[in-house]
Each structure stands twice: as C-alpha cells, then as structure tokens.
Protein backbone atom coordinates (compact mmCIF):
# COMPACT_ATOMS: atom_id res chain seq x y z
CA UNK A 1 0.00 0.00 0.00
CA UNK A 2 1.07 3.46 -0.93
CA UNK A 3 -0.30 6.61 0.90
CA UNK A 4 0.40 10.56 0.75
CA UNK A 5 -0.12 12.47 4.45
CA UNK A 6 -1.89 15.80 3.94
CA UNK A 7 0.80 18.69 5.01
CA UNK A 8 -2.44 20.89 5.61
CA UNK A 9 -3.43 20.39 9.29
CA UNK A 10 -6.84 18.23 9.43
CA UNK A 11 -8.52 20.58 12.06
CA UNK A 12 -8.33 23.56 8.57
CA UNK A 13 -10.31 20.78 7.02
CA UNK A 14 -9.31 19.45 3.21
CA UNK A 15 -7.64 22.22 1.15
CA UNK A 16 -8.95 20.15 -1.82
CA UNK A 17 -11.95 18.20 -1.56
CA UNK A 18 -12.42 14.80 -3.00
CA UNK A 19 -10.87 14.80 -6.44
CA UNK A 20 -13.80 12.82 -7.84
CA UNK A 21 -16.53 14.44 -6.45
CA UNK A 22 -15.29 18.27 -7.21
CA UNK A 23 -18.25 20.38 -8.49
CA UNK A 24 -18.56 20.92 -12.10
CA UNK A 25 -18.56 24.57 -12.99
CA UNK A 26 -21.73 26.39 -13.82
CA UNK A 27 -20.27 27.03 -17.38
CA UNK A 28 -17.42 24.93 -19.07
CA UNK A 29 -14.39 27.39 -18.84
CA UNK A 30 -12.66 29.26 -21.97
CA UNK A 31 -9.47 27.36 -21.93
CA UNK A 32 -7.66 29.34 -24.99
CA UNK A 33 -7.57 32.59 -23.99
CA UNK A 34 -3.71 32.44 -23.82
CA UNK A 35 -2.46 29.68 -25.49
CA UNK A 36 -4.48 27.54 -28.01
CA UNK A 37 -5.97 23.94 -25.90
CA UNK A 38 -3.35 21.75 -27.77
CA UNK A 39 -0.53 23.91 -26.49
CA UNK A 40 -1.35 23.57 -22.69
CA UNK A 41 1.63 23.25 -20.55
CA UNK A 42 2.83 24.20 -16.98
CA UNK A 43 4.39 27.64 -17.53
CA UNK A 44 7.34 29.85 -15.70
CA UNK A 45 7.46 33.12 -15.56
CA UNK A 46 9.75 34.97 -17.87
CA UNK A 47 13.37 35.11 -17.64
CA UNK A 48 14.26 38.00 -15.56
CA UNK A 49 10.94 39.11 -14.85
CA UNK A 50 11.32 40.91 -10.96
CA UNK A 51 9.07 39.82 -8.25
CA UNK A 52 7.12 42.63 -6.93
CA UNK A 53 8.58 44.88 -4.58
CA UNK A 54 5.56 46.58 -2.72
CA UNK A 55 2.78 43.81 -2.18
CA UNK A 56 -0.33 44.33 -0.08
CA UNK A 57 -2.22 41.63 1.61
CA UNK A 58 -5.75 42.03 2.62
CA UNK A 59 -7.75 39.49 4.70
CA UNK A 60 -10.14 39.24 7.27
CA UNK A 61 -11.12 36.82 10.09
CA UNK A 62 -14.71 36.36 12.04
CA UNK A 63 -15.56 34.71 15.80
CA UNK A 64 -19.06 34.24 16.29
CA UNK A 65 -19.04 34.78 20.45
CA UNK A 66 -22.02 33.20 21.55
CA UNK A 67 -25.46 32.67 19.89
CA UNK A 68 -28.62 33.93 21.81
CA UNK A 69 -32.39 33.45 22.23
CA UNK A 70 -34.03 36.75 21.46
CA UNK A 71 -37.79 36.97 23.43
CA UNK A 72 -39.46 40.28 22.80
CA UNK A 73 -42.13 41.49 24.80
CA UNK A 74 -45.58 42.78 22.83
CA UNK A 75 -47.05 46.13 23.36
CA UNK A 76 -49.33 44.80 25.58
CA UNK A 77 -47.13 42.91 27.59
CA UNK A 78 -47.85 39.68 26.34
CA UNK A 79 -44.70 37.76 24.97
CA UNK A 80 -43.74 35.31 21.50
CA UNK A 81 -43.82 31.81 22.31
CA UNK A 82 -41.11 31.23 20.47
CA UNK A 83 -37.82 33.26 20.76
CA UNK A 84 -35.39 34.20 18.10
CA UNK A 85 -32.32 32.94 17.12
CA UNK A 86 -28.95 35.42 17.15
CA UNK A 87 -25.26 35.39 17.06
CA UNK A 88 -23.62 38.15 18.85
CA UNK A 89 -20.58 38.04 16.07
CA UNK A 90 -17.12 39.61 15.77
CA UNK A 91 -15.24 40.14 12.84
CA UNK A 92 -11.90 41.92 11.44
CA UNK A 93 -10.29 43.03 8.65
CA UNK A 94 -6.58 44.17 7.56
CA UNK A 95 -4.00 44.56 5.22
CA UNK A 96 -0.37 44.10 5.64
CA UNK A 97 2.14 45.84 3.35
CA UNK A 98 5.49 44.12 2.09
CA UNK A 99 7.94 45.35 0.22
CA UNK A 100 11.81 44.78 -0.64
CA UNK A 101 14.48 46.02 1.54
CA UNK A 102 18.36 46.09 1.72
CA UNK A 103 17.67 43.53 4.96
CA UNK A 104 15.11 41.09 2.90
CA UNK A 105 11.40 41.02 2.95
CA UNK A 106 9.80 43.40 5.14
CA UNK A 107 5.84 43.63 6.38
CA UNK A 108 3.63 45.45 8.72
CA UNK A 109 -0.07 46.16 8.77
CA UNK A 110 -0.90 49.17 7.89
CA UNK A 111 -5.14 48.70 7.93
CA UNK A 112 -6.95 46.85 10.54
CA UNK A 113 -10.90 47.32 11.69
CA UNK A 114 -12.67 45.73 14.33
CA UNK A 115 -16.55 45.04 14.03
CA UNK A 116 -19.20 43.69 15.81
CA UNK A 117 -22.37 42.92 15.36
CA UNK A 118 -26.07 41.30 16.98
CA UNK A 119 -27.18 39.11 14.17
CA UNK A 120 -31.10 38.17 14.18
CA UNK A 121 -33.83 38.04 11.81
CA UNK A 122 -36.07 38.59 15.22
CA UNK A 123 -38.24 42.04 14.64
CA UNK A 124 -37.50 44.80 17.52
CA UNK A 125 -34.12 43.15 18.40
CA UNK A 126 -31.89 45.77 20.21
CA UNK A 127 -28.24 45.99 20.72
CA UNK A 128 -26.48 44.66 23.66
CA UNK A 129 -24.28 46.18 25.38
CA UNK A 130 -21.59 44.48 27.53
CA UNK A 131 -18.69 46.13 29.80
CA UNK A 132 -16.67 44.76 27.41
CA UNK A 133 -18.14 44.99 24.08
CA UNK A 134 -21.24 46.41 22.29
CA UNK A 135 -23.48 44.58 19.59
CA UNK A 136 -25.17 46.69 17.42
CA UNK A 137 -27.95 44.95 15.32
CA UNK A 138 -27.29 43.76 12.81
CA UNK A 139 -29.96 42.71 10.01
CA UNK A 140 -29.61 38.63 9.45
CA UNK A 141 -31.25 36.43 6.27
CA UNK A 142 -33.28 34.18 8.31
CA UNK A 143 -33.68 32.34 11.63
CA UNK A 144 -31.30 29.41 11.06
CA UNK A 145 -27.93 29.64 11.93
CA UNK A 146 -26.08 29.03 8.93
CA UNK A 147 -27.78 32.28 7.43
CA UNK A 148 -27.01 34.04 9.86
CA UNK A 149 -23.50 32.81 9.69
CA UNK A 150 -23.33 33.96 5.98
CA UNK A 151 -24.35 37.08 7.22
CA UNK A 152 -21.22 37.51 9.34
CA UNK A 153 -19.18 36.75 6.27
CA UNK A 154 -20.88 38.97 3.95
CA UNK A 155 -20.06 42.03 6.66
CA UNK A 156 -16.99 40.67 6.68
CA UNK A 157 -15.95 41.03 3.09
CA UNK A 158 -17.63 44.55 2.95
CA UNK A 159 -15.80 45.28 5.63
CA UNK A 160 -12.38 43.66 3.43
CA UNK A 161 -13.79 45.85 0.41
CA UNK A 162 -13.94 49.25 2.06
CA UNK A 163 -10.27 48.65 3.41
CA UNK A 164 -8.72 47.72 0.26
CA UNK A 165 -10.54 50.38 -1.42
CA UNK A 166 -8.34 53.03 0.68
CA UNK A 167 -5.68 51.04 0.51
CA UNK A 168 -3.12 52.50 -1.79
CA UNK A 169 -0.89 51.85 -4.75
CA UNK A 170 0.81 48.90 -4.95
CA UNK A 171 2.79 46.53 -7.73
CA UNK A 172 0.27 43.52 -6.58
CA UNK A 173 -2.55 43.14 -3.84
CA UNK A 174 -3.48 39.30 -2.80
CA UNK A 175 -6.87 39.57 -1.51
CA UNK A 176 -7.28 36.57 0.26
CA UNK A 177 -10.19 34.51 -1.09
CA UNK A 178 -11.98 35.43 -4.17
CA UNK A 179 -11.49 38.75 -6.11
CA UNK A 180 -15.59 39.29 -6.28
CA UNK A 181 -15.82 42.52 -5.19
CA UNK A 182 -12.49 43.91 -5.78
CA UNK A 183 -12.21 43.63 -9.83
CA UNK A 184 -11.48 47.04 -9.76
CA UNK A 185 -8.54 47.35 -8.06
CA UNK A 186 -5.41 47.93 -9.71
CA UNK A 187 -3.45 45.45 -9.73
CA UNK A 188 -4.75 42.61 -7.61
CA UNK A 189 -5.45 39.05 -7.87
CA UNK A 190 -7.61 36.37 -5.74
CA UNK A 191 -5.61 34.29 -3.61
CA UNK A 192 -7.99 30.75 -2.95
CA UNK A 193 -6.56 28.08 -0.97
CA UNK A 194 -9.27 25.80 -1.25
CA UNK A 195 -10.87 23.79 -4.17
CA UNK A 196 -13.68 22.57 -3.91
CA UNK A 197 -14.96 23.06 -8.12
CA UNK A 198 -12.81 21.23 -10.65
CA UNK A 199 -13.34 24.43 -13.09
CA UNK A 200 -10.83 22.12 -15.82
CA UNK A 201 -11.95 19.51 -18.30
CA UNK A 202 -10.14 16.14 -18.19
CA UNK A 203 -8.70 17.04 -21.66
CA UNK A 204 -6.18 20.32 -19.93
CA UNK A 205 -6.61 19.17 -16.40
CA UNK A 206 -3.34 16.67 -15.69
CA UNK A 207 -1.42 19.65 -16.60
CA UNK A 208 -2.49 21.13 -12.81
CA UNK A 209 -0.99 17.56 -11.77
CA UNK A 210 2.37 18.36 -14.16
CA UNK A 211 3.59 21.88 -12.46
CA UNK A 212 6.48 22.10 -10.67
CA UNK A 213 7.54 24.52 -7.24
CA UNK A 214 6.14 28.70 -8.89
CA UNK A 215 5.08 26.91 -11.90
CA UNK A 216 1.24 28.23 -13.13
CA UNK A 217 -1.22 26.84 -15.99
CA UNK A 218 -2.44 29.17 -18.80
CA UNK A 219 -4.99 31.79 -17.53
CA UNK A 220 -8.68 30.54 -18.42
CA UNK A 221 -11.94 32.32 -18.25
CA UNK A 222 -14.81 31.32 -15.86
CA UNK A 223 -18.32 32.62 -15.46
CA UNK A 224 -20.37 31.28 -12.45
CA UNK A 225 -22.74 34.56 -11.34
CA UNK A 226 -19.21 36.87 -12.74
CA UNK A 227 -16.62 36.24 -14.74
CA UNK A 228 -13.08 36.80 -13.89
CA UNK A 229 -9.77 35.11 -14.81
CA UNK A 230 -8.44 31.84 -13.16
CA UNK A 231 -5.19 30.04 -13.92
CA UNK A 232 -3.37 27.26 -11.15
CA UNK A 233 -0.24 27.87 -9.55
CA UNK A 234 1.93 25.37 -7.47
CA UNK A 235 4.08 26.61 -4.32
CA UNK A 236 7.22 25.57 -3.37
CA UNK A 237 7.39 23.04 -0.73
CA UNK A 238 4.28 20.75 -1.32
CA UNK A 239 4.87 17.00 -1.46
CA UNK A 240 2.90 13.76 -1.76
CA UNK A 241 -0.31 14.08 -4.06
CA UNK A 242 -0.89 15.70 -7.57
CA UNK A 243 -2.78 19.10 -5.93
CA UNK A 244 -0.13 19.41 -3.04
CA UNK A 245 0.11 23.10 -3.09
CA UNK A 246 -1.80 24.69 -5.59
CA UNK A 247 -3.56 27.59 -5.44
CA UNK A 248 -5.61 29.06 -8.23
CA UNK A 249 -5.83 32.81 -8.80
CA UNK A 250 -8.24 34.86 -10.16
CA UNK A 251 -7.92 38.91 -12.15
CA UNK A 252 -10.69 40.95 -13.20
CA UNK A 253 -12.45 39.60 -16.44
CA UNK A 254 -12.08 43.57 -17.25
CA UNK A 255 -8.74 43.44 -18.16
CA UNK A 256 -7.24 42.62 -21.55
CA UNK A 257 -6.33 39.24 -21.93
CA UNK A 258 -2.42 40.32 -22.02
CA UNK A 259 -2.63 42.42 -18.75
CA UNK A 260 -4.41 39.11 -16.80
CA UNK A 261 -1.47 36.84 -17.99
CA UNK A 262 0.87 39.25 -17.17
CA UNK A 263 -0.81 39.42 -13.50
CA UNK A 264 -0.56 35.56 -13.49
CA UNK A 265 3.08 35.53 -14.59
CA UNK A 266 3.99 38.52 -11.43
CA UNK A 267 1.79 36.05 -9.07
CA UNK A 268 3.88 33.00 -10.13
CA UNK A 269 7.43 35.23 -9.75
CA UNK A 270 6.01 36.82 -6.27
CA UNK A 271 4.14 34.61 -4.25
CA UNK A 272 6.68 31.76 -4.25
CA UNK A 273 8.83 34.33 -1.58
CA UNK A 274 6.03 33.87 0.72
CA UNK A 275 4.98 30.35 0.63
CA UNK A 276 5.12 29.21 4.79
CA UNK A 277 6.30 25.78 5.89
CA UNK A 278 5.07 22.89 7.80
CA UNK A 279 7.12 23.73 10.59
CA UNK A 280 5.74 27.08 11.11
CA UNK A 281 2.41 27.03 9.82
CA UNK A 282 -0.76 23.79 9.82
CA UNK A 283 -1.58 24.98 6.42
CA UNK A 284 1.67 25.69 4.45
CA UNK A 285 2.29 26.31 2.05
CA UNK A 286 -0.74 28.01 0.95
CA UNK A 287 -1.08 29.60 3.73
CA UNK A 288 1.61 32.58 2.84
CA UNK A 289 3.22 34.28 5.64
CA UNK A 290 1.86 37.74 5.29
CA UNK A 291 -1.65 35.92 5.69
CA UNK A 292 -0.95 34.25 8.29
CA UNK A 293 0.41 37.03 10.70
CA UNK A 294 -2.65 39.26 9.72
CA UNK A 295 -4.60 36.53 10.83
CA UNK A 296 -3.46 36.37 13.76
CA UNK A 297 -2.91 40.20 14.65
CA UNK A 298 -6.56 40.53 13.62
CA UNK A 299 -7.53 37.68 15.80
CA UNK A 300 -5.89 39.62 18.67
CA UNK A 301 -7.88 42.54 18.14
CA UNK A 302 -10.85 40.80 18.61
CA UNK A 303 -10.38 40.28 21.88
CA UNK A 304 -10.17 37.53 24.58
CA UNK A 305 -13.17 35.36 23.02
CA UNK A 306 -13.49 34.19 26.96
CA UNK A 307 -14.12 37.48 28.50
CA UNK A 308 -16.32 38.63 25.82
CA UNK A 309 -18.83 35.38 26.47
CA UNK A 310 -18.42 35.83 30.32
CA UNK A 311 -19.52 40.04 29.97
CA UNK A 312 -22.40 38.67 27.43
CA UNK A 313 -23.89 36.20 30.01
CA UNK A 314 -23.49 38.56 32.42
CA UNK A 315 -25.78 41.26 30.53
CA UNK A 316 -27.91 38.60 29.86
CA UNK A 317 -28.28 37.70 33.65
C-alpha cells in the first residue's frame, strides 16, 4: 500500500476536496484565452521578470461569540412563544504591506478594523451592550444559523472591500479569497486556498498535476454569477499528491487578456517568496506568511473570546 499524508493540518479541514466528487462549474471554462488547448503546458514566468517589490495583503477573520435566544415582549405585555435565534458576532479586517528592503522582505499592517455585530432576523431586536463589548444589530437572512452565519461573512468582506478600497498603490494586492468585489482594483489578484470546483476539463486538467515549485497553468476564463480570470499555480514546498500546493488565482475579467497573464506571470514570480512551511504554519504552504500574521494580529484585536462570552452572560443575567 502506498499513501500521501496531507501537510495541511486536518482541524483547517481538506484544502482540496475529493478529487472525484469536485463540483462541475456552472459554465465549461474558456481554456484558450492564452495559449491555443493543444498547447497547454505548466508555464514559468519569464526570464528576468522581478518579483514585486511593494505587495499588499488584505484578509479578514470572524468569531461568532455566543449565539442567543431573542424573546421580545408585545405592546401589551404579552410575549412570542417562540424566541429568536442570534449570534452576537465579531469580525476583522486588515491589510499588511510588504515590500523589498536592503535587509530582505519586510511587512507590517498598515489597515486593521474591528466590528461587531447582533445578528437576528427577530423584529424589535436591540443591541447589547456588555462592559466589554457592544453589539449593534445587525440585520440577518433568516432564523437558522447558517444564514445568519453567511451574514457575518458577507459584513466581513464589505468590511475587506472598504479597506482595500483606501488602501493605496501597490505593484500587486493578494486579496485573500476570491477577487468578487475587488475587480477594480489595480493590480490585484484572488488568492484561494481551497478547491472545492474542478473548473478544468479532463482534456487540460493533468497539466495542474504536471507543475512544478512557482510553476502556473495558462490563464482561463470562468463565469459562475461573474466572470473573472483563473489560472493554477503550485508553491514551493508541497509534497505527496498531484494538488499538493496549488492555489488558483483569479484577475478581473475587465482586463485585456495580455494584462491578466501578465498578473498571473507577477503572481507565479512573487508569491513563491512567501509560501510558509510545515514547521511554522498547519496549512503551508498556501497559507503565505503575510496571511498568516494578519490573521493572527486581527484575531488579537478581537479580543479575549473568553471574557467577551463571560460580559455577554453577564448582561444577559
């Protein structure tokens, strides 16, 4: 028997799902929008093409606190028989600059934002106010909790937007996760860690299997509800089975065919330098450095996720 351990730490869960049951796209991909179908192959970047020397990072991270049963009184005193579902919800997001100094690679965050939020589909809900936090209400999709989950995440990502937005110039943003939402920013890419859609046919898809350590696959062009560009790209230090360390990107469908390439090829030259390793990081290597410590300095800034349920159930009592 032959067998191939996971680098990526079980308790992240699968950074690619089961091979043969990976979604089929919505639409079948346009696969020769750089190089004609025949002519697939893994591809370097150019010969003395220069990694980027200013790159931003943006990310976010949520922590739902506690979930609570919402019971609102009538005008006339009477009261539901049936309380409300919530999630008293904090979330963060943050971008971390990098650039190219005499010393090496340098970083430091230069964005972070703190939010927090009551999350209920419950009519009349008020905020609650703790000693040590507030939660402002926040509108949520439904009563279930998985809605109201989304919810967080969709605040989230506006939240990601609005920084990134103000962010600045830079030679290359990685927005961590898909680009929806971001197209229009100069310059950046999505950065997604997990598969769980196998957007290539059979006939072009061993070549994802084929690249080698900053290798990438031609750009292709995908349309579920937006379009946008997608190629594959394989970081250094991934062993065992054929998707060990690929990540796929993703650049605005607005951009010329030319310009998106040229993204992928900066990508492939750039993100190699900040690939983590097994020793240092439960999901390396696509987990990149910069990513991870925003993670965790915005994780910090949420707070001690044990005082903030303690001050909750106290306001509650």
């Amino acid at each position: 028997m032959r067998f191939a351990v996971e680098a990526w730490a079980p308790e992240y869960g699968m950074p690619t799902d089961d091979l043969a049951a990976l979604a089929a796209p919505e639409a079948p991909p346009i696969l020769d929008v750089e190089t004609p179908v025949a002519a697939w192959a893994p591809r370097r970047p150019p010969p003395g093409l220069v990694p980027a020397s200013c790159v931003l990072f943006t990310d976010g991270v949520r922590r739902v606190e506690a979930r609570v049963w919402i019971d609102i009184a009538e005008a006339d005193g009477s009261r539901d028989a049936a309380a409300r579902l919530g999630l008293c919800a904090s979330y963060a997001a943050g971008i971390v600059r990098s650039w190219s100094g005499p010393a090496g690679l340098k970083a430091e965050v230069v964005a972070a934002e703190v939010q927090r939020g009551l999350f209920t589909a419950a009519p009349g809900a008020e905020a609650i106010a703790t000693r040590v936090a507030s939660f402002p209400v926040r509108g949520g999709a439904g009563d279930g909790a998985d809605k109201l989950v989304l919810c967080v995440q969709q605040r989230m990502g506006e939240l990601e937007i609005d920084l990134a937005s103000h962010a600045g110039d830079a030679d290359l943003i990685v927005v961590d996760g898909p680009l929806r939402g971001r197209q229009r920013l100069a310059n950046a890419i999505g950065f997604v860690k997990t598969h769980h859609v196998s957007y290539l046919p059979p006939l072009v898809e061993g070549v994802v299997a084929a690249l080698g350590a900053g290798e990438r696959t031609p750009i292709f062009l995908t349309t579920t509800s937006w379009s946008r560009y997608s190629w594959y790209l394989r970081l250094p230090g991934a062993t065992g089975h054929a998707w060990a360390g690929v990540v796929r990107g993703e650049a605005s469908a607005d951009l010329e065919p030319g310009a998106a390439a040229a993204l992928a090829d900066l990508s492939a030259a750039t993100l190699v330098r900040y690939a983590s390793r097994a020793h240092k990081d439960p999901r390396a290597p696509q987990n990149l450095y910069p990513i991870a410590g925003l993670e965790r300095a915005l994780r910090h800034r949420l707070g001690d996720p044990h005082l903030i349920h303690r001050s909750l159930c106290a306001a509650a009592a």
